[in-house]
PDB file of N, CA and C in Angstrom:
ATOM      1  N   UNK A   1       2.635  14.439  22.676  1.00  0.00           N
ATOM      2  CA  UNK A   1       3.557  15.487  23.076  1.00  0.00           C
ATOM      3  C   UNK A   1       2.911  16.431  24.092  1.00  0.00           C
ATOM      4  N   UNK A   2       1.536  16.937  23.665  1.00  0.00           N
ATOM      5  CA  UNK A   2       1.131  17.858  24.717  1.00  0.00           C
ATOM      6  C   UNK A   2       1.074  17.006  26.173  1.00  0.00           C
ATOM      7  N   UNK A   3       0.282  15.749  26.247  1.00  0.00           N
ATOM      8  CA  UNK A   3       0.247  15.257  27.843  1.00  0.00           C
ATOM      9  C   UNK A   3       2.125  15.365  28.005  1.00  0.00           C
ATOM     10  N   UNK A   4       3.030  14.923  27.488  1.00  0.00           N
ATOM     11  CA  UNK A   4       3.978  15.691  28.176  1.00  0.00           C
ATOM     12  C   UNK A   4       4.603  16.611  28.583  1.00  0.00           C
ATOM     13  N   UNK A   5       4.615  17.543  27.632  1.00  0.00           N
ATOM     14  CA  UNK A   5       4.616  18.441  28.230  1.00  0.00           C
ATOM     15  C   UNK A   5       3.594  19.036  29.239  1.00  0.00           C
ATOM     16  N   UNK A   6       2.588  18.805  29.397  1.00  0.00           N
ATOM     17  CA  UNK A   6       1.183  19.583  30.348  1.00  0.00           C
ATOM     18  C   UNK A   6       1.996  19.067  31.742  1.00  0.00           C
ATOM     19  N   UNK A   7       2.500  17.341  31.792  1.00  0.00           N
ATOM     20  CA  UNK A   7       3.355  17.062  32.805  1.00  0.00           C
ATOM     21  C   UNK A   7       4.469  17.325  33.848  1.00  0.00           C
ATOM     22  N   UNK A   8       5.155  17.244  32.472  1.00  0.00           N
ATOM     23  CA  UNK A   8       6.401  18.340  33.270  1.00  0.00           C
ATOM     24  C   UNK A   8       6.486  19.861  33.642  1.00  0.00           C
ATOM     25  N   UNK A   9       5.203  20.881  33.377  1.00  0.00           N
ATOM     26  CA  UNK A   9       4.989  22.119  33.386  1.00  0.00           C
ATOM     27  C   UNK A   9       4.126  21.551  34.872  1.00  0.00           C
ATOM     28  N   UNK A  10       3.203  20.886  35.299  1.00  0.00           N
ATOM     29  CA  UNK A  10       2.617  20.973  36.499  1.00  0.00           C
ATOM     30  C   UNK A  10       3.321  20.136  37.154  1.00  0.00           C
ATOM     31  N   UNK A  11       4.645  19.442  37.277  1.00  0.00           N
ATOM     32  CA  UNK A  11       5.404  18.891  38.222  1.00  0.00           C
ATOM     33  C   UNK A  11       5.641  19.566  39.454  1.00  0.00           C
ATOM     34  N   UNK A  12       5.503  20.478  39.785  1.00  0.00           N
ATOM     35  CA  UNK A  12       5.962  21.134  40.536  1.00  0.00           C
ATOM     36  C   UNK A  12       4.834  21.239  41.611  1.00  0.00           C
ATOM     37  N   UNK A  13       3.777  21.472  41.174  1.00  0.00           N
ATOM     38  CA  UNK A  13       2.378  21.713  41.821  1.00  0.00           C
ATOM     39  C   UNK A  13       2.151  20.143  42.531  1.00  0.00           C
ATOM     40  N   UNK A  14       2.541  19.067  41.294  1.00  0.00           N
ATOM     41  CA  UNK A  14       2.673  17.738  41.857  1.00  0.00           C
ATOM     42  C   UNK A  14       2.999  17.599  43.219  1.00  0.00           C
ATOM     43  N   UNK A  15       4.329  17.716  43.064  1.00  0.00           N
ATOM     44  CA  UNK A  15       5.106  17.491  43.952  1.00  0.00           C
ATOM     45  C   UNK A  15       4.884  18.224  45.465  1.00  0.00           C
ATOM     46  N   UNK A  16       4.290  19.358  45.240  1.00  0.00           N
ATOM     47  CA  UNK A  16       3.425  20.176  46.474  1.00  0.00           C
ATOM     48  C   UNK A  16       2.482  19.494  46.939  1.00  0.00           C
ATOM     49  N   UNK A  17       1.637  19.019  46.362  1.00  0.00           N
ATOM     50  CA  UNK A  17       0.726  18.190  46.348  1.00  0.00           C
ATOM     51  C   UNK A  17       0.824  16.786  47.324  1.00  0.00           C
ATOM     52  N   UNK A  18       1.385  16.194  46.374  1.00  0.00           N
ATOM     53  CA  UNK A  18       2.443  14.875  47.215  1.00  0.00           C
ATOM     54  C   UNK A  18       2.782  15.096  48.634  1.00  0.00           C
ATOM     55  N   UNK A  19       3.455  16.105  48.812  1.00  0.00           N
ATOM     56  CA  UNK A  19       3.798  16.273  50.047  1.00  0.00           C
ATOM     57  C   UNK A  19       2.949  16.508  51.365  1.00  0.00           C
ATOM     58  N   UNK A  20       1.753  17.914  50.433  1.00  0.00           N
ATOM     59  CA  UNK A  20       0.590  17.887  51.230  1.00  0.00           C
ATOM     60  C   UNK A  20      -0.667  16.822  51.726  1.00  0.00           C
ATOM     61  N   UNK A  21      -0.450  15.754  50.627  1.00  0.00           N
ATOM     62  CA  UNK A  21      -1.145  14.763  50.714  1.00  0.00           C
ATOM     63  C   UNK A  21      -0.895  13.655  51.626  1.00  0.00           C
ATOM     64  N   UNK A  22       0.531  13.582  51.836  1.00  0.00           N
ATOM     65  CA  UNK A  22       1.669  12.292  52.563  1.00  0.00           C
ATOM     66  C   UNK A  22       1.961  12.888  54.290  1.00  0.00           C
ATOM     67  N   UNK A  23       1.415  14.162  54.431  1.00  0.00           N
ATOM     68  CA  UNK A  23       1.926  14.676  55.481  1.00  0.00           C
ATOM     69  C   UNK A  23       1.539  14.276  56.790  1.00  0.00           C
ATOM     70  N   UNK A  24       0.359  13.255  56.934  1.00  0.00           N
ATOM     71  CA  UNK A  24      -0.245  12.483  57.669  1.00  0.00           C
ATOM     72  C   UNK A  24       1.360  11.343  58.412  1.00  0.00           C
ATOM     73  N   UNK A  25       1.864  10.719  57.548  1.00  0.00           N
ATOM     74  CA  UNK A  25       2.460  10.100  57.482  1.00  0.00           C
ATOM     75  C   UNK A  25       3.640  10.030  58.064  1.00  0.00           C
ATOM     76  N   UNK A  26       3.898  11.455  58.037  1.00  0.00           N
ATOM     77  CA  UNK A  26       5.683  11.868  57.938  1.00  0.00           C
ATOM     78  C   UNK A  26       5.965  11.753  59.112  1.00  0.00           C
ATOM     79  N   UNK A  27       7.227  11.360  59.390  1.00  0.00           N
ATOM     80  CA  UNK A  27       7.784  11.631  60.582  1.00  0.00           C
ATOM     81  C   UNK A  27       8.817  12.794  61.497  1.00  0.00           C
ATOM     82  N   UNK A  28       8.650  13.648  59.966  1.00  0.00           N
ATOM     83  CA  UNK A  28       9.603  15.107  60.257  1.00  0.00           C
ATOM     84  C   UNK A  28       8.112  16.146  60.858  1.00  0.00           C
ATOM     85  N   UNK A  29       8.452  16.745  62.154  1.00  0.00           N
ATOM     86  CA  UNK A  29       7.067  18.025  62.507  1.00  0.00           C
ATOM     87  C   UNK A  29       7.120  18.601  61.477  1.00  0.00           C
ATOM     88  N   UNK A  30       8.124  19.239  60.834  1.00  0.00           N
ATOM     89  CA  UNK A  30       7.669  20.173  60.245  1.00  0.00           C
ATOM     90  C   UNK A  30       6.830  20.032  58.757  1.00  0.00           C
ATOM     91  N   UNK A  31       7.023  19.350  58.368  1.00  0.00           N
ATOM     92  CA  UNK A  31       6.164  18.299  57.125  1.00  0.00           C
ATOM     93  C   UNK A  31       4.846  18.395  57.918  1.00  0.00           C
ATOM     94  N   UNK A  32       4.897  17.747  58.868  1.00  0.00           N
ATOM     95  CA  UNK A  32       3.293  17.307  59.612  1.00  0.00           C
ATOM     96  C   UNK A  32       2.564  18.906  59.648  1.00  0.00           C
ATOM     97  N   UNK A  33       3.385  19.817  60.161  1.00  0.00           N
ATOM     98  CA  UNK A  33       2.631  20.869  59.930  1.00  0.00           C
ATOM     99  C   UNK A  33       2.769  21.774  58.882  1.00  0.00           C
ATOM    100  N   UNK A  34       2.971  21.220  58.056  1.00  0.00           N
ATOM    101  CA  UNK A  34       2.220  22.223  56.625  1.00  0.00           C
ATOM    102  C   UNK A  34       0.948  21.935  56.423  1.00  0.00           C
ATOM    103  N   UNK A  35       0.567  23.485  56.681  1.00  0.00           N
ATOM    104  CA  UNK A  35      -0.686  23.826  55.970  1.00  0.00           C
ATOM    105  C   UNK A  35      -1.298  24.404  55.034  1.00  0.00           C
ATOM    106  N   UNK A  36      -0.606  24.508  53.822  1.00  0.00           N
ATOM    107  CA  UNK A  36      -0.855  24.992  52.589  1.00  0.00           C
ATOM    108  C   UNK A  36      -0.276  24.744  51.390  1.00  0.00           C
ATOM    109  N   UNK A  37      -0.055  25.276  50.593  1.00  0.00           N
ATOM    110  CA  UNK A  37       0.483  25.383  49.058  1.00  0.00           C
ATOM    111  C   UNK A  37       1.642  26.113  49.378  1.00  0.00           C
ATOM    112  N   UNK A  38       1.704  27.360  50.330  1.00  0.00           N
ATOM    113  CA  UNK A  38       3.043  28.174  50.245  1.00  0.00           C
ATOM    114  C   UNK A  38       3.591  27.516  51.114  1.00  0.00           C
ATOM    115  N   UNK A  39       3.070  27.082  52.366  1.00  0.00           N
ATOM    116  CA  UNK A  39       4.205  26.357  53.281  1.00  0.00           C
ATOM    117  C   UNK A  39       5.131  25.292  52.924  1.00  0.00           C
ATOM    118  N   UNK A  40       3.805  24.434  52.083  1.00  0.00           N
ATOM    119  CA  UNK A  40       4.727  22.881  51.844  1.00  0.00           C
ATOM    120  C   UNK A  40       5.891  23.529  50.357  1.00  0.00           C
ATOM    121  N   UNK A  41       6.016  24.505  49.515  1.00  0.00           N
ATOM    122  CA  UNK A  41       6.525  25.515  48.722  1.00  0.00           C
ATOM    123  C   UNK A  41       7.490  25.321  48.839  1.00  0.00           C
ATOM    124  N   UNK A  42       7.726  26.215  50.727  1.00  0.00           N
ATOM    125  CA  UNK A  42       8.664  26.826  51.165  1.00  0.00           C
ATOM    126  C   UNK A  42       9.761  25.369  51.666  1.00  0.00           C
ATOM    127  N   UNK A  43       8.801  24.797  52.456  1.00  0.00           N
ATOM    128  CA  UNK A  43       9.694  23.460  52.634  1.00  0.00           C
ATOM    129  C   UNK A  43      10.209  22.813  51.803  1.00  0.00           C
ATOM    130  N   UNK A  44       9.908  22.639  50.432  1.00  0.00           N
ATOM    131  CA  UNK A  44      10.908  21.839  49.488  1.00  0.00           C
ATOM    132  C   UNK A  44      11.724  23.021  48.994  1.00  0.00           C
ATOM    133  N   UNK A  45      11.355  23.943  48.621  1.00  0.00           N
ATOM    134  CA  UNK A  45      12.653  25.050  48.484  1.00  0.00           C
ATOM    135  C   UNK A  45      13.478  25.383  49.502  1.00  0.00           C
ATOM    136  N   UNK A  46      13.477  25.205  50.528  1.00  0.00           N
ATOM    137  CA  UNK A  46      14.309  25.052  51.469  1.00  0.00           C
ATOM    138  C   UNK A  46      15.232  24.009  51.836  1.00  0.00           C
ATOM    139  N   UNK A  47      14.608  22.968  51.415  1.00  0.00           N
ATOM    140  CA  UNK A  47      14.883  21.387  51.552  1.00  0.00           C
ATOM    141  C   UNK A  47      15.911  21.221  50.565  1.00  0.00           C
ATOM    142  N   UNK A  48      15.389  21.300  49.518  1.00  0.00           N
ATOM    143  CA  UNK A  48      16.463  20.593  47.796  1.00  0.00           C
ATOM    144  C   UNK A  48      16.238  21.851  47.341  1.00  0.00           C
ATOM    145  N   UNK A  49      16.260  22.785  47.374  1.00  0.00           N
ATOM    146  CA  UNK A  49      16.462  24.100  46.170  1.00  0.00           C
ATOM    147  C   UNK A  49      15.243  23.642  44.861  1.00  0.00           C
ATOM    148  N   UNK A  50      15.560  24.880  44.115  1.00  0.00           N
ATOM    149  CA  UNK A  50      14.846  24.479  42.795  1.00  0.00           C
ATOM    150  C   UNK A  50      14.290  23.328  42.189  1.00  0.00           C
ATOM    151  N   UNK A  51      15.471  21.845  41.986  1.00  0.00           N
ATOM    152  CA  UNK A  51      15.305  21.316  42.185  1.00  0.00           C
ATOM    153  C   UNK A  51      14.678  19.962  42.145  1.00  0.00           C
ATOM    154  N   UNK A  52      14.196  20.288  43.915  1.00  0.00           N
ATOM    155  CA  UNK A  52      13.132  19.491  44.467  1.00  0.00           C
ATOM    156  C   UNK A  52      11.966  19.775  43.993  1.00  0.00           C
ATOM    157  N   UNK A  53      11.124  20.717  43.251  1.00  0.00           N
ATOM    158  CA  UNK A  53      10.097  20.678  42.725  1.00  0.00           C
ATOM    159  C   UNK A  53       9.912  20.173  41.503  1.00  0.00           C
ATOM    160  N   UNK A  54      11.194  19.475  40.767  1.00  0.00           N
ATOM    161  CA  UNK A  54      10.848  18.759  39.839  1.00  0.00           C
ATOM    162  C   UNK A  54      11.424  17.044  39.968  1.00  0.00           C
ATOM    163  N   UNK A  55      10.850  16.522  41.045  1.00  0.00           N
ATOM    164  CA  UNK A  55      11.264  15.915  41.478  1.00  0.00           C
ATOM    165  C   UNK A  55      10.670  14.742  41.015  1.00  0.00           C
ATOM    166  N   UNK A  56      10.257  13.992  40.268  1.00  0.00           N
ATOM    167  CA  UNK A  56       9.798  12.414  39.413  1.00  0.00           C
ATOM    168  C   UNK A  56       9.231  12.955  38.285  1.00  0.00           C
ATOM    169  N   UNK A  57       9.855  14.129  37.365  1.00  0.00           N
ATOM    170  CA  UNK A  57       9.439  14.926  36.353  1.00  0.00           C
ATOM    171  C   UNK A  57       9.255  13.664  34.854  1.00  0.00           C
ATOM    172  N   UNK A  58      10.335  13.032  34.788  1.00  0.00           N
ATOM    173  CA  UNK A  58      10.417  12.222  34.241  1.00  0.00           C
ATOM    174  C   UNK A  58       9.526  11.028  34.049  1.00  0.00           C
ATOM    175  N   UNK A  59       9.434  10.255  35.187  1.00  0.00           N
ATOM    176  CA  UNK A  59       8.424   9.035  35.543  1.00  0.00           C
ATOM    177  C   UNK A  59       6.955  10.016  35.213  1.00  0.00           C
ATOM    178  N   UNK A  60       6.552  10.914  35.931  1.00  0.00           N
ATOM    179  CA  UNK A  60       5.267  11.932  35.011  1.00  0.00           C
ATOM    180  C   UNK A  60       5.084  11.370  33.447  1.00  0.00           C
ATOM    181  N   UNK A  61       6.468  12.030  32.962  1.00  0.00           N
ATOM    182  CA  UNK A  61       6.259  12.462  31.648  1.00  0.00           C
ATOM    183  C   UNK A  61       5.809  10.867  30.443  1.00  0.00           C
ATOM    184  N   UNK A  62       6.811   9.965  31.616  1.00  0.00           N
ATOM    185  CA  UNK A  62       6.530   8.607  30.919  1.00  0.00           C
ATOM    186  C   UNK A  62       5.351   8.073  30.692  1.00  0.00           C
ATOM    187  N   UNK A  63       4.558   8.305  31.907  1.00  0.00           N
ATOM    188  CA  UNK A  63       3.584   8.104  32.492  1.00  0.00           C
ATOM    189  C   UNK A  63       2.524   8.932  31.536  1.00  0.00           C
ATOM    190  N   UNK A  64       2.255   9.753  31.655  1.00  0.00           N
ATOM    191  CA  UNK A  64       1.221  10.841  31.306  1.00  0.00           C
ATOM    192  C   UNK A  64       1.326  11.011  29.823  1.00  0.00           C
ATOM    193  N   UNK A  65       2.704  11.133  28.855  1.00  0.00           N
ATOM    194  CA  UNK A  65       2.396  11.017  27.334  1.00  0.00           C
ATOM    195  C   UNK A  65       1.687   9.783  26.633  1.00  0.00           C
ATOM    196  N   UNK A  66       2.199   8.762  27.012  1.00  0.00           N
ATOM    197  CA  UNK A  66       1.327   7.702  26.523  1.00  0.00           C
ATOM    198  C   UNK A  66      -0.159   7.457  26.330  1.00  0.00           C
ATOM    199  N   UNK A  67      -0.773   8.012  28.333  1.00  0.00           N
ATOM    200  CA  UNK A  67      -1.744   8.348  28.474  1.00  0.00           C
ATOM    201  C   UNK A  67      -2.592   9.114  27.384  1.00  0.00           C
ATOM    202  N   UNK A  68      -1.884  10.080  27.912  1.00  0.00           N
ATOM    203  CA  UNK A  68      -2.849  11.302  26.811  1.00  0.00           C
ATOM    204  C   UNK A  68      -2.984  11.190  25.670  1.00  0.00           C
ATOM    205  N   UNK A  69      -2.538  10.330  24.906  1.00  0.00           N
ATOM    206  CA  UNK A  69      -2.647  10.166  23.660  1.00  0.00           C
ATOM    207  C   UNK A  69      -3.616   8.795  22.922  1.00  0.00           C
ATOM    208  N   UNK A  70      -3.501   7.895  24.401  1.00  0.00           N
ATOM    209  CA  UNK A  70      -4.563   6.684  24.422  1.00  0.00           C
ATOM    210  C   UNK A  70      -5.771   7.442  24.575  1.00  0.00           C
ATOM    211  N   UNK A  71      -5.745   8.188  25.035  1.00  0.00           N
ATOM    212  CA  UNK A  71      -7.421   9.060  25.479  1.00  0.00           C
ATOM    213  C   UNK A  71      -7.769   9.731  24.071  1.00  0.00           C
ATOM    214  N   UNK A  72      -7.028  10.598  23.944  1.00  0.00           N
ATOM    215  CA  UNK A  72      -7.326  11.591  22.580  1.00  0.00           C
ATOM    216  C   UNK A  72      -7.630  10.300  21.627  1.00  0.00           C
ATOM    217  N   UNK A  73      -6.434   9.427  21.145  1.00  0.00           N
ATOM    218  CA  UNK A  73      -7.290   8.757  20.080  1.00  0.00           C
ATOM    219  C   UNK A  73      -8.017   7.591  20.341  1.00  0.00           C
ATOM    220  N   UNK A  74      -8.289   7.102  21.322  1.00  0.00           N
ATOM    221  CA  UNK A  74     -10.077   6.770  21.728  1.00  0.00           C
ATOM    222  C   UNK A  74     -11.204   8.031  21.451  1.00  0.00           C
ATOM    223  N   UNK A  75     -10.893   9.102  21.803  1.00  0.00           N
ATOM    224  CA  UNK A  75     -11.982   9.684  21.398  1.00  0.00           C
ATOM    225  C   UNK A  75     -11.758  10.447  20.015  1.00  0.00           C
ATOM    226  N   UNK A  76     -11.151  10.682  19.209  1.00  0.00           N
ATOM    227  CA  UNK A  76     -11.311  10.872  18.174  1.00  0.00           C
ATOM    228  C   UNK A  76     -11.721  10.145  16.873  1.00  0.00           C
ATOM    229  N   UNK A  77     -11.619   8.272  17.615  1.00  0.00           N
ATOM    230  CA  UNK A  77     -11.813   7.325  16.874  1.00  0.00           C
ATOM    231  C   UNK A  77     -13.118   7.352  16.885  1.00  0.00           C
ATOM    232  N   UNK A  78     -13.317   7.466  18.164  1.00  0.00           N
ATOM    233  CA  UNK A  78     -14.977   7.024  18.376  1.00  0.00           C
ATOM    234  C   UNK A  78     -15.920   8.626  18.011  1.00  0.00           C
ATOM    235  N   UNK A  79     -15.659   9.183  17.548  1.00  0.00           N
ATOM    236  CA  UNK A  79     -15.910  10.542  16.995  1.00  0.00           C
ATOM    237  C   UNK A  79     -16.150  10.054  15.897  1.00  0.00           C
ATOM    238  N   UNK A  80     -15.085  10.267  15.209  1.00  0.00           N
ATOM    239  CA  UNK A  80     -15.392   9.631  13.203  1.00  0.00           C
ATOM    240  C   UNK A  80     -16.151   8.686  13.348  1.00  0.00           C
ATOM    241  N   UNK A  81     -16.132   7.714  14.277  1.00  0.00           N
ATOM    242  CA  UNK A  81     -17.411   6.370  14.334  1.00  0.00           C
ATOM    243  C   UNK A  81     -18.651   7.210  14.406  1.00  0.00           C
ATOM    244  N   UNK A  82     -18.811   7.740  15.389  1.00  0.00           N
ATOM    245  CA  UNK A  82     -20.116   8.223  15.451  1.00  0.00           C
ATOM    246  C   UNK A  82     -20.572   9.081  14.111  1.00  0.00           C
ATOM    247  N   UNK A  83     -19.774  10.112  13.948  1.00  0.00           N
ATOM    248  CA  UNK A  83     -20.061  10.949  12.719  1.00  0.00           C
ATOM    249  C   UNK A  83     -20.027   9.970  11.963  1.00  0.00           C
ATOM    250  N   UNK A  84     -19.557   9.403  11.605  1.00  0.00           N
ATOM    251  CA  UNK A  84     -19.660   8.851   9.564  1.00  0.00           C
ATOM    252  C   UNK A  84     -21.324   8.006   9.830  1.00  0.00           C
ATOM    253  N   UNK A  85     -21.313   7.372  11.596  1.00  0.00           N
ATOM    254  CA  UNK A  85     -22.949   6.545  11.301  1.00  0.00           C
ATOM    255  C   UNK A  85     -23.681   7.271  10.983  1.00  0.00           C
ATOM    256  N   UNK A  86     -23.575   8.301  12.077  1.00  0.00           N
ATOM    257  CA  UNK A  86     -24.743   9.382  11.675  1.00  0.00           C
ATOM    258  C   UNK A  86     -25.387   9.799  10.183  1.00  0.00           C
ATOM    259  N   UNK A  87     -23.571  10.185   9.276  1.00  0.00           N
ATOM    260  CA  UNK A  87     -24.065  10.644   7.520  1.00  0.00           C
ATOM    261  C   UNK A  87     -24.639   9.178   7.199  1.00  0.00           C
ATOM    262  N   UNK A  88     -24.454   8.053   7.194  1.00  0.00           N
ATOM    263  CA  UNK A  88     -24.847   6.757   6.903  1.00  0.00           C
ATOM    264  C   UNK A  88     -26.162   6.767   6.911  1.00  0.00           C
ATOM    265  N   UNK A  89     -26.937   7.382   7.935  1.00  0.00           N
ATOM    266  CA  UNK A  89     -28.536   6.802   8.004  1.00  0.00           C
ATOM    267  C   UNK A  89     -29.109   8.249   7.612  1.00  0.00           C
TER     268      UNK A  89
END
């Protein structure tokens, strides 16, 4: 539950991200010239409203709960492994 939610709460930053990252690419100027966090911001709030910053919130969430929870209990498994060898010897 938490990797999903942690997901869909930083979607937004994602998606800033994404854009700032892809901007090499684009074929709109004004994309090409964003240079920041507030610019590329302003361009999807301008673009799609509200929105557009939650824009593959879902595919994230699919993505990232499963995750996070394969991680946590790998390491909590391998935690009690280690601890119980340890009381063992």
């Amino acid at each position: 539950m938490a990797g999903g939610v942690a997901a869909a709460v930083t979607t937004p930053l994602d998606v800033i991200k994404t854009l700032l990252q892809t901007r090499g690419s684009s074929r709109d100027a004004e994309i090409r010239g964003a240079r920041g966090l507030w610019e590329a911001a302003s361009i999807i709030s301008r673009r799609e409203g509200y929105r557009g910053f939650f824009r593959g919130m879902k595919a994230r969430i699919v993505t990232a709960a499963p995750s996070t929870a394969i991680c946590w209990s790998s390491y909590e498994l391998a935690k009690a492994y280690l601890v119980s060898a340890e009381e063992a010897s």
